[in-house]
Protein backbone atom coordinates (compact mmCIF):
# COMPACT_ATOMS: atom_id res chain seq x y z
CA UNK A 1 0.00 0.00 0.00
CA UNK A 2 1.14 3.56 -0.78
CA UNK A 3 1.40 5.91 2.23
CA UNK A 4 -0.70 8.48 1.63
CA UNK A 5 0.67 12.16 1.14
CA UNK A 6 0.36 15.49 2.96
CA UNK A 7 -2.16 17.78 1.28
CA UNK A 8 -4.67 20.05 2.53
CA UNK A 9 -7.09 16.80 2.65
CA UNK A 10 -4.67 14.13 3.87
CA UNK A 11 -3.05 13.86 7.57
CA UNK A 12 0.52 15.22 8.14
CA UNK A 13 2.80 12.95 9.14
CA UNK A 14 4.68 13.11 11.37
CA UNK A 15 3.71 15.29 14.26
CA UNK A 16 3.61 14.94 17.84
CA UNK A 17 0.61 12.79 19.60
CA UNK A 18 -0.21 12.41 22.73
CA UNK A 19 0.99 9.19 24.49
CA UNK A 20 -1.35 5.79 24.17
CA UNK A 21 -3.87 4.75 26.85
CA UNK A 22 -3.40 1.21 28.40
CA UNK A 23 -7.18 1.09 27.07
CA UNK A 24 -6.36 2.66 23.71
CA UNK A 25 -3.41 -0.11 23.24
CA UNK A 26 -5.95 -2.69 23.51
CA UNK A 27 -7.78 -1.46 21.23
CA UNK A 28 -5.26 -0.54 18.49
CA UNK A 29 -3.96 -3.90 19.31
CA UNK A 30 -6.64 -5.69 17.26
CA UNK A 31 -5.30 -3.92 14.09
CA UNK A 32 -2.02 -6.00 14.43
CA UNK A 33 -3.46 -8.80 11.87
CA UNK A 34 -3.46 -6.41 8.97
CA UNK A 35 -1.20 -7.09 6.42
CA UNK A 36 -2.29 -4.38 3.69
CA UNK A 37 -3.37 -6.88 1.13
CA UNK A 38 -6.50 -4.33 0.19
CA UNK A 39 -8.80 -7.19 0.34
CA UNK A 40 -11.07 -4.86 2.67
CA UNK A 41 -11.38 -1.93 0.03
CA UNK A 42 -14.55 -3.53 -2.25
CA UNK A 43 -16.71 -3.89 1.66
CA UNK A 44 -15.67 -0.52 2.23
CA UNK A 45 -18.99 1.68 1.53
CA UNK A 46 -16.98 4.96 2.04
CA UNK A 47 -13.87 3.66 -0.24
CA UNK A 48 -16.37 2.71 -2.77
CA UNK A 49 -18.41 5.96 -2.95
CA UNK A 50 -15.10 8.34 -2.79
CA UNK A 51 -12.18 6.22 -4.12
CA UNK A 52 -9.90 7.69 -1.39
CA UNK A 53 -7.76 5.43 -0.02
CA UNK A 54 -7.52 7.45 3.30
CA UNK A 55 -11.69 6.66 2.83
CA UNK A 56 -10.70 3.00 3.39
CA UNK A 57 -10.25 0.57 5.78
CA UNK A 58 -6.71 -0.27 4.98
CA UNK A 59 -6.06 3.96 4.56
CA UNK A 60 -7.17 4.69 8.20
CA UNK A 61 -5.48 1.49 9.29
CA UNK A 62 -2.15 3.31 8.67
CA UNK A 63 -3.56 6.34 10.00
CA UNK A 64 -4.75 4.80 13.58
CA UNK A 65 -1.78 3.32 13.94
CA UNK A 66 0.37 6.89 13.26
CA UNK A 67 -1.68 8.18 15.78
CA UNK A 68 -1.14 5.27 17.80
CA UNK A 69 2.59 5.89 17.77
CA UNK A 70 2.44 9.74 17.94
CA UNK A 71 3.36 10.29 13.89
CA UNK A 72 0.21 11.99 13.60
CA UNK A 73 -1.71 14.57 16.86
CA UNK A 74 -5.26 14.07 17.97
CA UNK A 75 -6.54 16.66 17.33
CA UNK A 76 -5.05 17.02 13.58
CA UNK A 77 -8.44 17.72 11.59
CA UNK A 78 -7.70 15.94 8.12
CA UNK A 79 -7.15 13.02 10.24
CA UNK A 80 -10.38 13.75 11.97
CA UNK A 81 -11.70 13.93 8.45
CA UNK A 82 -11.22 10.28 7.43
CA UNK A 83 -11.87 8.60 10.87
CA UNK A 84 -15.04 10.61 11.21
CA UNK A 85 -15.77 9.64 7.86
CA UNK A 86 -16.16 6.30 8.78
CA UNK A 87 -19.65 4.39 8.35
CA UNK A 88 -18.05 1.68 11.34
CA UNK A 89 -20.19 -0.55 9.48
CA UNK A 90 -17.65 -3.08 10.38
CA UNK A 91 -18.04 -5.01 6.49
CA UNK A 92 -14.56 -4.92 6.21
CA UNK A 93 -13.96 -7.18 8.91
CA UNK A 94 -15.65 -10.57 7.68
CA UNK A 95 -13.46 -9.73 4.61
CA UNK A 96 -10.26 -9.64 6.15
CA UNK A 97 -8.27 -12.94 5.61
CA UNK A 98 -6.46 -12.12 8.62
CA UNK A 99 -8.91 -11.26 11.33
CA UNK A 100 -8.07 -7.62 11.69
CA UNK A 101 -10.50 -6.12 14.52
CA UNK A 102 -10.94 -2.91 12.89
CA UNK A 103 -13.97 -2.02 14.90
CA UNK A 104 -11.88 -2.31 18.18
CA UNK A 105 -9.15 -0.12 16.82
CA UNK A 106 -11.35 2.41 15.39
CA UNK A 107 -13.12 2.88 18.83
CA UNK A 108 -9.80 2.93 20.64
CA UNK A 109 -9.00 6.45 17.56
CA UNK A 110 -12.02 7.42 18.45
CA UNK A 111 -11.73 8.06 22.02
CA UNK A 112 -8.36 9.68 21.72
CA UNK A 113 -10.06 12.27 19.13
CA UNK A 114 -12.28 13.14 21.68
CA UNK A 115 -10.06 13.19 24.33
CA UNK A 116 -8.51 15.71 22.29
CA UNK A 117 -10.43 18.37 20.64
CA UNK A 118 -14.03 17.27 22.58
CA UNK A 119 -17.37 16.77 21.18
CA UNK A 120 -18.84 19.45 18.90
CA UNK A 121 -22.03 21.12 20.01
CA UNK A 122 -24.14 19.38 17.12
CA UNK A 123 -22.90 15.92 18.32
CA UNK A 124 -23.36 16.94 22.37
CA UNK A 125 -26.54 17.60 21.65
CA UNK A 126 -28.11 14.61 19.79
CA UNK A 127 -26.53 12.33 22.35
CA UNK A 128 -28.24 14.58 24.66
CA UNK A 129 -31.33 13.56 23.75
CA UNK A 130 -31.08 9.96 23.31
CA UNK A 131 -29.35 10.18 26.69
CA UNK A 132 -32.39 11.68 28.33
CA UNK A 133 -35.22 9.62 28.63
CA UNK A 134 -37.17 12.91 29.41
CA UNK A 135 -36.05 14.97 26.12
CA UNK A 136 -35.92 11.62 23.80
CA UNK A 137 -39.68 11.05 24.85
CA UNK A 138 -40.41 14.38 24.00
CA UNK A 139 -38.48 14.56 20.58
CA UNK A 140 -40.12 11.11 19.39
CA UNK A 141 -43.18 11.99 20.55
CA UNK A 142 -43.39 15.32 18.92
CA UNK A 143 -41.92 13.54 15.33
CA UNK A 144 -44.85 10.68 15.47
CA UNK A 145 -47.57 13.47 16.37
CA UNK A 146 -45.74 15.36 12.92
CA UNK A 147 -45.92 11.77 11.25
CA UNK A 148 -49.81 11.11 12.34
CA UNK A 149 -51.16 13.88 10.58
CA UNK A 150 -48.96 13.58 7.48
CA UNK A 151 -46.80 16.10 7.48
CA UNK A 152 -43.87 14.27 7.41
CA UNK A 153 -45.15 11.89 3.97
CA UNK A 154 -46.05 15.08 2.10
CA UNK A 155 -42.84 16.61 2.47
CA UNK A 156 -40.63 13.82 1.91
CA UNK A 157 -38.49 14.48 -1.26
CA UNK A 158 -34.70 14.64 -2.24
CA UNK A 159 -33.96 18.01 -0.28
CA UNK A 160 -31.98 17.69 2.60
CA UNK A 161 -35.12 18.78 4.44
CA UNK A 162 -37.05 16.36 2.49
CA UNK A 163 -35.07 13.76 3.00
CA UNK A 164 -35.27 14.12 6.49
CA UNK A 165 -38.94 14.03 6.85
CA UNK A 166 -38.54 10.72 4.77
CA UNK A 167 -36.92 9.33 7.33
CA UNK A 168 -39.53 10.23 9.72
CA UNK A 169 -42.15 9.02 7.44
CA UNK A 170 -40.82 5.76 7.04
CA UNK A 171 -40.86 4.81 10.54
CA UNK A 172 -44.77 4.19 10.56
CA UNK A 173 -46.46 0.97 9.91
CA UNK A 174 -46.50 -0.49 6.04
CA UNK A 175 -50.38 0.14 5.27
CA UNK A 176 -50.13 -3.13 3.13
CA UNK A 177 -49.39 -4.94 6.34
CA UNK A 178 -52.35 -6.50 8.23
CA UNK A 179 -52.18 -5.89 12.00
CA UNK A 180 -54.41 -7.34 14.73
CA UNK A 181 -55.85 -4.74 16.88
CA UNK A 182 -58.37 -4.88 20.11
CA UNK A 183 -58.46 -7.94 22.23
CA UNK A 184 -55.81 -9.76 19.94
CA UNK A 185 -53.51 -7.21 20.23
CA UNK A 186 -53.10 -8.74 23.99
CA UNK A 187 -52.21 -12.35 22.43
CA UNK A 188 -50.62 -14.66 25.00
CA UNK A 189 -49.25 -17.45 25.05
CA UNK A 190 -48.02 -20.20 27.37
CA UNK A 191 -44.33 -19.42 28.14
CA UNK A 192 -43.05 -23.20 27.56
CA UNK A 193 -39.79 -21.80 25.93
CA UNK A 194 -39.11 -19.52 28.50
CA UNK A 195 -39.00 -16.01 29.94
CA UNK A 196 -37.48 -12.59 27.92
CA UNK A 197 -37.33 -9.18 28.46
CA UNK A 198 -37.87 -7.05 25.61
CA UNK A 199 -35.13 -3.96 25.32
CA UNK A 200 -37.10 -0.89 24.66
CA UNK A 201 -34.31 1.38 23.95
CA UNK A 202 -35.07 4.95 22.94
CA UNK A 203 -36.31 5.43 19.02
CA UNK A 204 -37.99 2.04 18.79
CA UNK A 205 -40.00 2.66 22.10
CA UNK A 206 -42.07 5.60 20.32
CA UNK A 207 -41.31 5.43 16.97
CA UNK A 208 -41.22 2.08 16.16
CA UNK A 209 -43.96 1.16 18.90
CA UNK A 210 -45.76 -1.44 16.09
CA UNK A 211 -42.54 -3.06 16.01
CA UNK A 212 -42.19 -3.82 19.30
CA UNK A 213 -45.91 -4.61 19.57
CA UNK A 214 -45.23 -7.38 16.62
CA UNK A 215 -42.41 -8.79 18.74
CA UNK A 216 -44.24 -9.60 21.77
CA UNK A 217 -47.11 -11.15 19.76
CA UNK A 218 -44.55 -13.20 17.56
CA UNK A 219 -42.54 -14.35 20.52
CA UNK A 220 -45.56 -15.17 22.75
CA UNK A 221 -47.03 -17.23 19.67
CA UNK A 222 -44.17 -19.23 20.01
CA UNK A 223 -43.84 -19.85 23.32
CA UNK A 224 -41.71 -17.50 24.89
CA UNK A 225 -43.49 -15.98 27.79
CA UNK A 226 -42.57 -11.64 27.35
CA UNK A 227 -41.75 -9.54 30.19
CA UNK A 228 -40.66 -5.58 30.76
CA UNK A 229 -38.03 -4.54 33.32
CA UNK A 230 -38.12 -0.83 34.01
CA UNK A 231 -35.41 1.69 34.23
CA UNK A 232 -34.15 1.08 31.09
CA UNK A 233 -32.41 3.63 28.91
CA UNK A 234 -30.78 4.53 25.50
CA UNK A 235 -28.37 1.41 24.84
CA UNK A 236 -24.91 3.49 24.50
CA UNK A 237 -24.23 2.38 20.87
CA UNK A 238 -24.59 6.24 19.27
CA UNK A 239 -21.98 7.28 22.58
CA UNK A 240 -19.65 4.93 21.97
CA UNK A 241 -19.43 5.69 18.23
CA UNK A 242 -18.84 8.86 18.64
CA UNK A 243 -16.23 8.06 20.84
CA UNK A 244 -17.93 9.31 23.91
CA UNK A 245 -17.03 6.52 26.13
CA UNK A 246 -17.87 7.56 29.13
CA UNK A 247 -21.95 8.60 28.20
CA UNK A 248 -21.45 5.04 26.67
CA UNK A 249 -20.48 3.46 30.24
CA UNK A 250 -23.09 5.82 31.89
CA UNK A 251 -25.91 4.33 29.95
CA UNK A 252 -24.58 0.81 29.78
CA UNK A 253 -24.46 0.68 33.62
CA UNK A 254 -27.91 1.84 34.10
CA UNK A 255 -28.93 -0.85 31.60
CA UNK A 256 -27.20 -3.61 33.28
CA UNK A 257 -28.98 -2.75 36.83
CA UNK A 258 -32.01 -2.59 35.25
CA UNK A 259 -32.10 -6.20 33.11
CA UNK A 260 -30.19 -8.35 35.55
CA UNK A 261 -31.76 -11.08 36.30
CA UNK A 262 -34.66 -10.23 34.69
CA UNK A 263 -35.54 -13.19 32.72
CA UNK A 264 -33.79 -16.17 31.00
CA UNK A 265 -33.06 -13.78 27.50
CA UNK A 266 -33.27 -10.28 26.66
CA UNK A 267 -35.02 -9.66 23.20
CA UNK A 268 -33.49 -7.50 20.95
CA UNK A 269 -35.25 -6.10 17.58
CA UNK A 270 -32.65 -3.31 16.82
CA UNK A 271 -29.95 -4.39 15.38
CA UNK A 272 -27.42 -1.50 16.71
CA UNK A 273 -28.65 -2.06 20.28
CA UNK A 274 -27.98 -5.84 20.02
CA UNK A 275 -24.73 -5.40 19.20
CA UNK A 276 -24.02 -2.87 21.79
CA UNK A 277 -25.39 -4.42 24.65
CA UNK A 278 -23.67 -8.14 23.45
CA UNK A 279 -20.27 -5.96 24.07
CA UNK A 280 -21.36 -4.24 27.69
CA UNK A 281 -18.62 -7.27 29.00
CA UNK A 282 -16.23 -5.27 27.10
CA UNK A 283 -17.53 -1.64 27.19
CA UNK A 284 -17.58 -2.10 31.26
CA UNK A 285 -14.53 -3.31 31.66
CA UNK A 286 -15.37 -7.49 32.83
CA UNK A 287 -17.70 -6.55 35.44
CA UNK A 288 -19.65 -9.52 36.14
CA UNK A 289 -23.22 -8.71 35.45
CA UNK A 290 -21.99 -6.57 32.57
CA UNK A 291 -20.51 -10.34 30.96
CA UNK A 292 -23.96 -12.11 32.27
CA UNK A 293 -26.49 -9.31 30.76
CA UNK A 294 -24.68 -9.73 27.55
CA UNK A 295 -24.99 -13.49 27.57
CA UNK A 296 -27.93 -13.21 27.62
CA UNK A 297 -28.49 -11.01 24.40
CA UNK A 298 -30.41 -12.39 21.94
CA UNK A 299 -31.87 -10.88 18.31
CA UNK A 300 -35.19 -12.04 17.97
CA UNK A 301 -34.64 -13.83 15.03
CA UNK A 302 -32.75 -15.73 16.56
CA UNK A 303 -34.84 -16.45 19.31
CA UNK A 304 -37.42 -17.50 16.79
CA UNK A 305 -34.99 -19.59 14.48
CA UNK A 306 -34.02 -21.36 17.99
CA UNK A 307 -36.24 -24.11 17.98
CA UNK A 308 -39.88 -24.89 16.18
CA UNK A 309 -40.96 -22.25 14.59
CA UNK A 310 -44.95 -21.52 14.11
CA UNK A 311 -46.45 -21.41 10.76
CA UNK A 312 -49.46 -18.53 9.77
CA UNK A 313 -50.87 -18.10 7.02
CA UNK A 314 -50.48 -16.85 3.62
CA UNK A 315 -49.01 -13.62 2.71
CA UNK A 316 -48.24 -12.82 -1.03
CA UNK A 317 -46.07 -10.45 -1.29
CA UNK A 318 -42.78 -9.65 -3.13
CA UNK A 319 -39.98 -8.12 -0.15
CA UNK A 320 -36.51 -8.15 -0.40
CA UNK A 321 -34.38 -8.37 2.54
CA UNK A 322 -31.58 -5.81 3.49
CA UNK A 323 -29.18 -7.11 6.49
CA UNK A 324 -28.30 -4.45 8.86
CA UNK A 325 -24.70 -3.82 9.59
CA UNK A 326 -24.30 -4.68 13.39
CA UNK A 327 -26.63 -7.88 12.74
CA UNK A 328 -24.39 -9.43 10.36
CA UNK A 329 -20.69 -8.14 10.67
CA UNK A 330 -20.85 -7.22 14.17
CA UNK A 331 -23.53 -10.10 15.87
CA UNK A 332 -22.69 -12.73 13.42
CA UNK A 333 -26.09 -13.40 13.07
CA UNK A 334 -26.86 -14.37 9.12
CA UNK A 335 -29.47 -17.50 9.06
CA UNK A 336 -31.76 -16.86 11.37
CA UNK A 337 -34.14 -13.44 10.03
CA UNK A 338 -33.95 -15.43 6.56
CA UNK A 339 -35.41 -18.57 8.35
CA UNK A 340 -37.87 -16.39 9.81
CA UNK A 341 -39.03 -14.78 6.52
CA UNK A 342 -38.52 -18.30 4.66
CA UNK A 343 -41.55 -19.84 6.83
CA UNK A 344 -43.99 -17.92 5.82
CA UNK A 345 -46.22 -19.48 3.23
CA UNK A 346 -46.69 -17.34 -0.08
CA UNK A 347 -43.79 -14.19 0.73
CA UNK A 348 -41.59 -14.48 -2.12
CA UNK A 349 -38.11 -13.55 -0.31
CA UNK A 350 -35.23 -11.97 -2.80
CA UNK A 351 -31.82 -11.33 -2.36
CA UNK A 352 -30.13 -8.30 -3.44
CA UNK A 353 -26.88 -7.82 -4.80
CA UNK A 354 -25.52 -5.42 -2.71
CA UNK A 355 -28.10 -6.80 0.49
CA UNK A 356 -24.85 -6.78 2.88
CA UNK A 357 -23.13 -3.46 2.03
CA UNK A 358 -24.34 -0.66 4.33
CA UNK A 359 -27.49 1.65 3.43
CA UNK A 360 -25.31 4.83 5.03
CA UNK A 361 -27.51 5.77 8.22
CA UNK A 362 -25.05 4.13 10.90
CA UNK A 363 -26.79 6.17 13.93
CA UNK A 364 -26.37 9.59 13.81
CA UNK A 365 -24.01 9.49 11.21
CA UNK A 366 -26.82 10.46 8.65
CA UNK A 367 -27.19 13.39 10.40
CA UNK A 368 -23.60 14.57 10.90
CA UNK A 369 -22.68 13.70 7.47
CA UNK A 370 -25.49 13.41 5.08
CA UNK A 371 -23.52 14.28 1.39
CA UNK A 372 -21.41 10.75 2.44
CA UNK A 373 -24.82 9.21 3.68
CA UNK A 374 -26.85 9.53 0.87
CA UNK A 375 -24.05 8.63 -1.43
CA UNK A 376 -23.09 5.54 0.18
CA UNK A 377 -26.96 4.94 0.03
CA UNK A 378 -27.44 5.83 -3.51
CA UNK A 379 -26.20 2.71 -5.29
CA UNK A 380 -28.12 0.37 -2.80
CA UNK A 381 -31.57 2.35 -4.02
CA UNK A 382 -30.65 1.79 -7.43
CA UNK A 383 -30.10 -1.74 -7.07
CA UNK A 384 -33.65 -1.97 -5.79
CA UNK A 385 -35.04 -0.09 -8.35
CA UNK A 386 -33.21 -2.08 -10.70
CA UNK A 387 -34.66 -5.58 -8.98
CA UNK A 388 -37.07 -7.63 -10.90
CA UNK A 389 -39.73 -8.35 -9.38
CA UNK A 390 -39.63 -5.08 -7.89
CA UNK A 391 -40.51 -5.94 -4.10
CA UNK A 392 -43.54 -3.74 -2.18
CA UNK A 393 -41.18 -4.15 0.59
CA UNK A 394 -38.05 -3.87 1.36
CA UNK A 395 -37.45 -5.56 4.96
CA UNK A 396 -34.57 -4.78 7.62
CA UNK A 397 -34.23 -5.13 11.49
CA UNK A 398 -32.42 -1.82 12.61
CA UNK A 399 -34.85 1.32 12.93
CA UNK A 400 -31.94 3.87 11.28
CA UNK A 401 -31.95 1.41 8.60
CA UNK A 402 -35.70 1.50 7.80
CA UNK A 403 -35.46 4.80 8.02
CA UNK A 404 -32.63 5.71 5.75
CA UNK A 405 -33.80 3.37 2.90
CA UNK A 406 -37.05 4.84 3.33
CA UNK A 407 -36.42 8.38 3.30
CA UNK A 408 -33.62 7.18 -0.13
CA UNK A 409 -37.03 5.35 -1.90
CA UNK A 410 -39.08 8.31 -1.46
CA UNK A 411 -36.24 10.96 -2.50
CA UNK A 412 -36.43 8.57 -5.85
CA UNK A 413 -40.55 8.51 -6.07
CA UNK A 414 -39.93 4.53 -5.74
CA UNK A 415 -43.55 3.34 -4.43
CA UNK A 416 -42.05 0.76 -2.00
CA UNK A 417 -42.46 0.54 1.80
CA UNK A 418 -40.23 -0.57 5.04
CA UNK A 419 -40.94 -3.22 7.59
CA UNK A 420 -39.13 -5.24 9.98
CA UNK A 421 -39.12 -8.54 9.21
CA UNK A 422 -41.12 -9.35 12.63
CA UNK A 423 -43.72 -7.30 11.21
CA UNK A 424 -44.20 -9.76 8.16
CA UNK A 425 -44.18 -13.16 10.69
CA UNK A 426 -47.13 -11.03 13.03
CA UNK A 427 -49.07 -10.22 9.85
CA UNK A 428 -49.04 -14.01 8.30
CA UNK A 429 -50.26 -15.39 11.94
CA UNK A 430 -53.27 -12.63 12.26
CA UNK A 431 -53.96 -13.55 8.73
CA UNK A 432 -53.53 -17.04 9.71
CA UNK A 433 -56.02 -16.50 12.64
CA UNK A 434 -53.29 -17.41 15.38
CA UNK A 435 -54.04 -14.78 17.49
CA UNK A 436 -57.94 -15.52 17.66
């Protein structure tokens, strides 16, 4: 690999750092693998949408680990550039032949940034708000009463404005979905499989409110028995990407003392806050119910794909299934939401091409950087306008997700909705008459 050269948009080198944390040298650590065979630059969304190869995995590699040695200062802002830049989609890591741990060595940059030059008032205050269960309540709430009387579907368009009341318009319910409502709304079932807790995190708790509605009803149909443990708050993930580690810790530890011992699983149907709270072992440090809580982690696909699952009825549809980031590179978890989608009778399930490369949201990252956003999202809506049969869905288990490819098929006047792929397992058993 060519080292990359100073230039108004490249990272001097060399210049004086501060010294590495103990924590930091873990961290950096997991970047030892790397060889710089480039294998990592076609799963790079970033690389792929720029062609920079300080925009890749293997370019910020080199850069994390001048910083690392002091070659390059914290607080330098072209190598802010490139690190912020970052999706942390983590697809380069399941194509390294050598096992590089980017994610761990980005986080470990990532804290030393901050430590450096701090958190800019934009950032500070979005992780404000998803901090607060207070201010996120209110901010949610406010967006669905904008979505209910649509406001936020009629000005949905390609703007930057637009786009963003896209997003906010494709977090309600798919009207082609059929939902149970009334007394079967309640379903319950026997609990033979066991007890869960359902994480209700922050934007799926108002937002995506159907969603977690369909999980309960899909788990309890299949004998898991659902319960809620209170006190629970914002899952970290958005903190610890923006390497604020300690708001990360803050919110992990509050988590941890609130779904301890609360049931035999926690059930997860965000795909960010799965992955987040399957590392709070790591993020705090070893502490002991910190390693059992995240043991105990589960996505509720896989849940579902753990054993029998229960058949509804019909639903003929074509959907096409997107995997989110953090389910696939970062939980491993691959199978078990295409099992899920595979048993229902009638859905005719497709593939896309580019179904594992990120859609751009990646938290708040849409928000802090929406030129790279929407063109790391661009060539994943023209693959699904280019897919034939064009699907009246397009299905993914993350809420940023859902919303990003939303907001991207309305921006391009594609008629095609968003649903988690829970959603389309509830709808074939109330068509199926399960929950009578």
């Amino acid at each position: 690999m060519r080292d990359t050269p100073a230039s108004p948009h490249h990272a001097a080198v060399p210049a004086v750092g501060a010294p590495t944390s103990g924590t930091a040298a873990v961290g950096f650590a997991a970047l030892d693998p790397c060889v710089h065979c480039g294998f990592c630059l076609p799963a790079c969304p970033t690389y792929l949408a720029t062609g920079d190869e300080a925009d890749s995995p293997r370019g910020r590699i080199v850069l994390m680990r001048a910083l690392e040695r002091g070659e390059i200062a914290a607080d330098d802002p072209a190598l802010g550039e490139h690190l912020d830049a970052c999706l942390g989609c983590r697809g380069c890591e399941p194509a390294c032949p050598s096992g590089v741990g980017y994610g761990r060595g980005l986080e470990a940059a990532r804290e030393q940034l901050v430590a450096a030059r701090g958190i800019d008032r934009w950032t500070r205050l979005l992780l404000g708000v998803f901090a607060s269960p207070v201010l996120s309540r209110l901010a949610f709430g406010a967006g669905k009463m904008v979505r209910a009387l649509g406001l936020a579907e009629a000005f949905s368009s390609g703007t930057r404005t637009g786009f963003t009341a896209g997003m906010l318009a494709a977090t309600a319910p798919a009207p082609s979905l059929p939902r149970p409502s009334g007394a079967q709304a309640a379903y319950r079932g026997d609990g033979h499989r066991g007890t869960v807790t359902l994480f209700r995190g922050c934007v799926m708790d108002v937002l995506f409110d159907h969603v977690h509605a369909a999980t309960i009803r899909v788990l309890e149909a299949n004998g898991y028995r659902v319960v809620e443990a209170s006190g629970q708050r914002c899952c970290g993930a958005l903190h610890e990407h923006a390497g604020d580690r300690a708001g990360a810790e803050r919110l992990a530890t509050q988590n941890v003392r609130a779904l301890h011992g609360c049931g035999d699983k926690i059930a997860m149907n965000s795909a960010g806050c799965g992955a987040m709270l399957k590392d709070y072992g790591h993020l705090l440090h070893g502490e002991g119910q910190a390693v059992e809580v995240a043991g105990t982690v589960r996505d509720v696909s896989e849940l579902l794909a753990d054993g029998p699952l229960r058949q509804g009825g019909p639903l003929p549809l074509d959907v096409a299934y997107d995997a989110p980031c953090h389910l696939q590179h970062a939980q491993k978890v691959h199978a078990a939401p295409l099992a899920l989608l595979r048993s229902i009778p009638g859905l005719r399930l497709q593939l896309l091409a580019d179904s594992d490369q990120c859609c751009g949201s990646a938290g708040i990252y849409s928000m802090l950087h929406p030129e790279m956003a929407r063109a790391v999202l661009d060539n994943k809506i023209a693959g699904i306008a280019g897919a034939v049969p064009r699907p009246a869905l397009m299905l993914t288990g993350n809420p940023g997700c859902l919303m990003q490819i939303g907001a991207g098929l309305r921006a391009a006047g594609l008629p095609i909705g968003t649903a988690h792929p829970v959603e389309l397992l509830d709808a074939s058993y109330f068509s199926g008459g399960i929950y009578e």
